[in-house]
Protein backbone atom coordinates (compact mmCIF):
# COMPACT_ATOMS: atom_id res chain seq x y z
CA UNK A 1 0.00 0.00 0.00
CA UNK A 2 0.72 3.66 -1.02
CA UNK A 3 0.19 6.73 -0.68
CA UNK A 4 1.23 10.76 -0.98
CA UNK A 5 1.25 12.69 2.88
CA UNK A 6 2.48 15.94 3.48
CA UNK A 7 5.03 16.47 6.37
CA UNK A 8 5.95 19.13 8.60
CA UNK A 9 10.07 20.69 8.22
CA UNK A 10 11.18 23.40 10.30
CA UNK A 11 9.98 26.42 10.48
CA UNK A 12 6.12 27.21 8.81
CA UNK A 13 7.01 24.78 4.98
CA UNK A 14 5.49 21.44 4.69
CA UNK A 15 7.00 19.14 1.76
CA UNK A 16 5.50 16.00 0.18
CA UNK A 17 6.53 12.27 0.62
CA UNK A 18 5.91 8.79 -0.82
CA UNK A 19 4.98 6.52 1.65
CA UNK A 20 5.12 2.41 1.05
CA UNK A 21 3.66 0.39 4.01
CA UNK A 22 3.92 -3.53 3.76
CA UNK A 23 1.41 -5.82 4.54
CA UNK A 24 1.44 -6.53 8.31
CA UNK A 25 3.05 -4.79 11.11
CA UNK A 26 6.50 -3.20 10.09
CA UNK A 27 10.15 -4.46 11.03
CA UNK A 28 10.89 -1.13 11.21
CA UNK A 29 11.39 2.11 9.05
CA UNK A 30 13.63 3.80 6.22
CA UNK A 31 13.89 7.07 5.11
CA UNK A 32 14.88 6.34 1.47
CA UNK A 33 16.61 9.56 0.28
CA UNK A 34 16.63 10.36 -3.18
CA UNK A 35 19.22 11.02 -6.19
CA UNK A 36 19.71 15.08 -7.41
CA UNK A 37 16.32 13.44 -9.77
CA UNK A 38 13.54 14.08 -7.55
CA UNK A 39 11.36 11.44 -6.30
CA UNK A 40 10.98 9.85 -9.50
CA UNK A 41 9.24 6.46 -10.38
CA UNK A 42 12.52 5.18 -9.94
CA UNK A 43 12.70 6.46 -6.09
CA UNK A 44 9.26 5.05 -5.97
CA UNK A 45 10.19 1.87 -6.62
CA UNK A 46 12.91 1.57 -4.38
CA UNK A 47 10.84 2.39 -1.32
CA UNK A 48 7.90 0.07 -2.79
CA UNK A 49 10.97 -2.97 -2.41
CA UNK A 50 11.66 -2.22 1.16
CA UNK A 51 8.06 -2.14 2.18
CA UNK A 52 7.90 -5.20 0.40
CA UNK A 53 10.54 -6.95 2.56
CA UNK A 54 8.54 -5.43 5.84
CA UNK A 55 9.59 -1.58 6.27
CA UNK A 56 7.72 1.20 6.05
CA UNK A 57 9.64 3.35 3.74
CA UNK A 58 8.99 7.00 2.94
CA UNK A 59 10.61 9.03 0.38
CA UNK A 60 10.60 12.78 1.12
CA UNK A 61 10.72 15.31 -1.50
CA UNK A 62 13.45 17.33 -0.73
CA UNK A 63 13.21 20.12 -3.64
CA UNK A 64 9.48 20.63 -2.40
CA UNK A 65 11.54 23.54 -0.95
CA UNK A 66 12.13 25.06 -4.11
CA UNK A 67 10.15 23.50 -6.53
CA UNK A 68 6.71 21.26 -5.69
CA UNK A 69 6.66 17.92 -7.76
CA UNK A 70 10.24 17.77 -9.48
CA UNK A 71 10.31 14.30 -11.28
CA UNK A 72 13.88 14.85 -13.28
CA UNK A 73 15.28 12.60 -15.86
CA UNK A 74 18.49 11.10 -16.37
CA UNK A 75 19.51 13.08 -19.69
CA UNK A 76 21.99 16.04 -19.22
CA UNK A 77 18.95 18.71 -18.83
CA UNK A 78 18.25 16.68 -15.69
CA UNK A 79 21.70 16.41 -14.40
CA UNK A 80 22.39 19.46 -14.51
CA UNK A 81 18.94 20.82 -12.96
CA UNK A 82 18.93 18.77 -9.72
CA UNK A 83 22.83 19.61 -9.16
CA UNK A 84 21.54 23.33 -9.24
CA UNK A 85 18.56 21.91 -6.93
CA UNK A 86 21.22 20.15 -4.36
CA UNK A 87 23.09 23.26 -4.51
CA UNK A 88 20.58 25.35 -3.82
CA UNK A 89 19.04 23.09 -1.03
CA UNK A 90 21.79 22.12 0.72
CA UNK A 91 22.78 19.45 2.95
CA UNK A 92 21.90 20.87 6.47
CA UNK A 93 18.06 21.49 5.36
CA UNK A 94 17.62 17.92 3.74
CA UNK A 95 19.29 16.52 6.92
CA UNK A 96 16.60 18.52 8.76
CA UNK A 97 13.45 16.94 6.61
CA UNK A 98 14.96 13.29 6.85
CA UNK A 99 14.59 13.82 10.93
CA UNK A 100 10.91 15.09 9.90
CA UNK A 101 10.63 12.10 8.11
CA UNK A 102 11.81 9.37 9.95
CA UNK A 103 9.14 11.53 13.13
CA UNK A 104 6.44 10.47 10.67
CA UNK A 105 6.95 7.15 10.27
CA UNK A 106 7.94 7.03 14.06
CA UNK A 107 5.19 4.82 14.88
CA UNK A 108 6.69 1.59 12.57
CA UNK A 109 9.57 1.15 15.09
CA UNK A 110 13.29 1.73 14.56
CA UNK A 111 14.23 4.22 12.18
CA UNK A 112 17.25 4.03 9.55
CA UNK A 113 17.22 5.58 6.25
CA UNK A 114 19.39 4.90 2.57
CA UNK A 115 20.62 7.11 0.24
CA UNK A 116 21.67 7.03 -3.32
CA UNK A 117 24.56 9.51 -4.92
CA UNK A 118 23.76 12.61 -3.26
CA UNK A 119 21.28 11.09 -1.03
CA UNK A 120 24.44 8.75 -0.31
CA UNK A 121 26.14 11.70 1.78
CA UNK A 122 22.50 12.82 3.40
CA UNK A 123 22.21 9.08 4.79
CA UNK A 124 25.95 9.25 6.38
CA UNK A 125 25.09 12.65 7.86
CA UNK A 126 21.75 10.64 9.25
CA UNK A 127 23.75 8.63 11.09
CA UNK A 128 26.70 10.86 12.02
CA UNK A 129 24.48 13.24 13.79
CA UNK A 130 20.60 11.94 13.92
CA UNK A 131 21.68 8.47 15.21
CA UNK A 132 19.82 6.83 12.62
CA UNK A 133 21.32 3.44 11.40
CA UNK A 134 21.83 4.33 7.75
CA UNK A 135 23.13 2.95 4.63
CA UNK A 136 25.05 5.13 2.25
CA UNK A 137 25.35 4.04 -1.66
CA UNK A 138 27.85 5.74 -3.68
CA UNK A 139 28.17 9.56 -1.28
CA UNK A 140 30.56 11.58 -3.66
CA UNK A 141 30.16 14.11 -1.14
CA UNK A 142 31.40 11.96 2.06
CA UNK A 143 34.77 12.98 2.54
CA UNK A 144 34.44 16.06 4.47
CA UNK A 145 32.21 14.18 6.76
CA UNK A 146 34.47 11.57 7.86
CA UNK A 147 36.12 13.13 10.44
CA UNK A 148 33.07 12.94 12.87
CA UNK A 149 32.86 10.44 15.13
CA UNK A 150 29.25 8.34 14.05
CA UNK A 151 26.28 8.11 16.18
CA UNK A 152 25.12 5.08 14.56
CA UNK A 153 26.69 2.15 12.25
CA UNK A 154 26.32 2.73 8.84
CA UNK A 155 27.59 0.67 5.63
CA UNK A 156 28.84 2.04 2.48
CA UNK A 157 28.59 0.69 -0.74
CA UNK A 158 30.75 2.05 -3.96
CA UNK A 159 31.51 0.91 -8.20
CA UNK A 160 34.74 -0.06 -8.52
CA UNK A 161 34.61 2.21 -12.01
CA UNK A 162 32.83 5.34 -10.78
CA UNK A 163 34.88 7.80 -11.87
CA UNK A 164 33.08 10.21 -9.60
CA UNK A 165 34.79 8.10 -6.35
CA UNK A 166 38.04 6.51 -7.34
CA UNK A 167 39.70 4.13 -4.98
CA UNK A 168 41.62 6.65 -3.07
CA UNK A 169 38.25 8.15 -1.90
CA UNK A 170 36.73 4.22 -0.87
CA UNK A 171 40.14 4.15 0.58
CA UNK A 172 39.26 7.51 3.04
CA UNK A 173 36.13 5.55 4.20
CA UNK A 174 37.66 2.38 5.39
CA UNK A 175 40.79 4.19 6.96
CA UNK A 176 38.16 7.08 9.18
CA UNK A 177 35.39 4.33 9.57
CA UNK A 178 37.28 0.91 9.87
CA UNK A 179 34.28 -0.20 12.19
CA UNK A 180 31.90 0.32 8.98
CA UNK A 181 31.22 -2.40 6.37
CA UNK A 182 32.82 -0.22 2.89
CA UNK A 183 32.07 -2.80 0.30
CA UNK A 184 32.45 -2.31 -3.70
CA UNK A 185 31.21 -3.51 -6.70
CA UNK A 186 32.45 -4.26 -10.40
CA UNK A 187 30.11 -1.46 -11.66
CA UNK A 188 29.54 2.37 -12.07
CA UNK A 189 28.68 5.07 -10.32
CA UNK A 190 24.48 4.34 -9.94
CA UNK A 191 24.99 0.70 -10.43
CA UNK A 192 21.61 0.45 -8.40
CA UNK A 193 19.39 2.81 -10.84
CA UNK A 194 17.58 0.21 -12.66
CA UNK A 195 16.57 2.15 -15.64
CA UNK A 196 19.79 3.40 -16.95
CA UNK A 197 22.54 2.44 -18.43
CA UNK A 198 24.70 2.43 -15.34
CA UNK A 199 22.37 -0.29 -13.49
CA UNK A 200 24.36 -3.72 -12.76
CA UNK A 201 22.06 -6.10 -11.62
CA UNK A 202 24.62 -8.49 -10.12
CA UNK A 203 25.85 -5.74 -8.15
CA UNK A 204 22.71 -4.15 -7.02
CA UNK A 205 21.30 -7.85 -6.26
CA UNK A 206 24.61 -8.04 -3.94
CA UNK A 207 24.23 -4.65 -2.37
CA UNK A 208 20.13 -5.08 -1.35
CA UNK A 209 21.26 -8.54 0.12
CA UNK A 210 23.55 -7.01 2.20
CA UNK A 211 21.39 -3.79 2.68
CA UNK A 212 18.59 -6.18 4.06
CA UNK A 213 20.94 -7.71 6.35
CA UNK A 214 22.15 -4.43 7.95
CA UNK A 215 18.35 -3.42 8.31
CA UNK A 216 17.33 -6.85 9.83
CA UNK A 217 20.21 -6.25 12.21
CA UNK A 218 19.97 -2.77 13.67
CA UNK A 219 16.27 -2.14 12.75
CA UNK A 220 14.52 -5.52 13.38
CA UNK A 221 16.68 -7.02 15.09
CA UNK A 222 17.34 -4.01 16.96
């Protein structure tokens, strides 16, 4: 079951969200935090699998801020929009809506959230400073993050040929966080983005297996 619900951020603004319940009471909950594309069909999906597998996943709309229902595509028009949409947003406000979000899905138990690309970084700053067990797929924007000392576990996973995060930057995670899983994939950057020509379904397969197993642990488990 789905559905749209509007959610309360600081201050006066409310933004949107996708919310996917599965059938039965939840294991838990997961913020699933979006690409710079919006909360496409493709973010959709992804929080439609983890309800799926027993979560209550909700995907907030970030640029709701700026712009209400941005739904970007993967062509250069749409790069290039949602990195002037990240910029423009910044990482302290979305950090702020993912604690709004995991508050309204409070009532499904423990809370985590995942993050693709730029919603990579957003999910290690969930658990750095909201104490939210998170899981962080290719962050380019992790490194100045590292430094501080995590609330919560979180694993990391990266393409072995993303140009966007070459091995010295994997390398950064596992020396600041050896007590975090860092695992990497023969793939790209966005090897998890089933409708593009980046997706490696070996790799992503991989990934959600272990991604499942991190959320039954510190969610479910928890």
């Amino acid at each position: 079951m789905s559905e749209q619900i509007t959610i309360p951020t600081s201050g006066t603004q409310c933004i949107g969200a996708y919310v996917a319940r599965p059938q039965g009471r939840p294991k838990g909950g997961i913020v699933v935090i979006q690409e710079i594309f919006g909360v496409n069909a493709h973010m959709r999906g992804v929080a439609d699998r983890f309800a799926e597998h027993g979560y209550t996943a909700i995907a907030p709309a970030f640029f709701d801020h700026l712009e209400t229902g941005v739904e970007l595509g993967y062509d250069e028009a749409g790069f290039a929009k949602g990195r002037q949409l990240v910029g423009e947003l910044g990482l302290e406000r979305a950090l702020e809506d993912v604690a709004s979000a995991a508050e309204a899905i409070s009532s499904s138990g423990k809370i985590g959230t995942v993050g693709y690309c730029w919603g990579g970084t957003v999910a290690l700053l969930a658990a750095l400073r909201l104490g939210l067990p998170s899981v962080s797929y290719y962050g380019a924007r992790n490194l100045p993050f590292l430094r501080e000392t995590p609330r919560a576990p979180v694993m990391f996973h990266f393409g072995e040929h993303d140009q966007h995060i070459p091995p010295s930057m994997v390398a950064r995670h596992r020396e600041a966080l050896p007590q975090m899983e860092t695992f990497t994939y023969p793939a790209d950057h966005g090897f998890n983005r089933d409708v593009g020509s980046s997706y490696h379904e070996p790799s992503a397969t991989l990934a959600m297996h272990r991604t499942l197993a991190f959320f039954e642990q510190h969610l479910a488990g928890a």
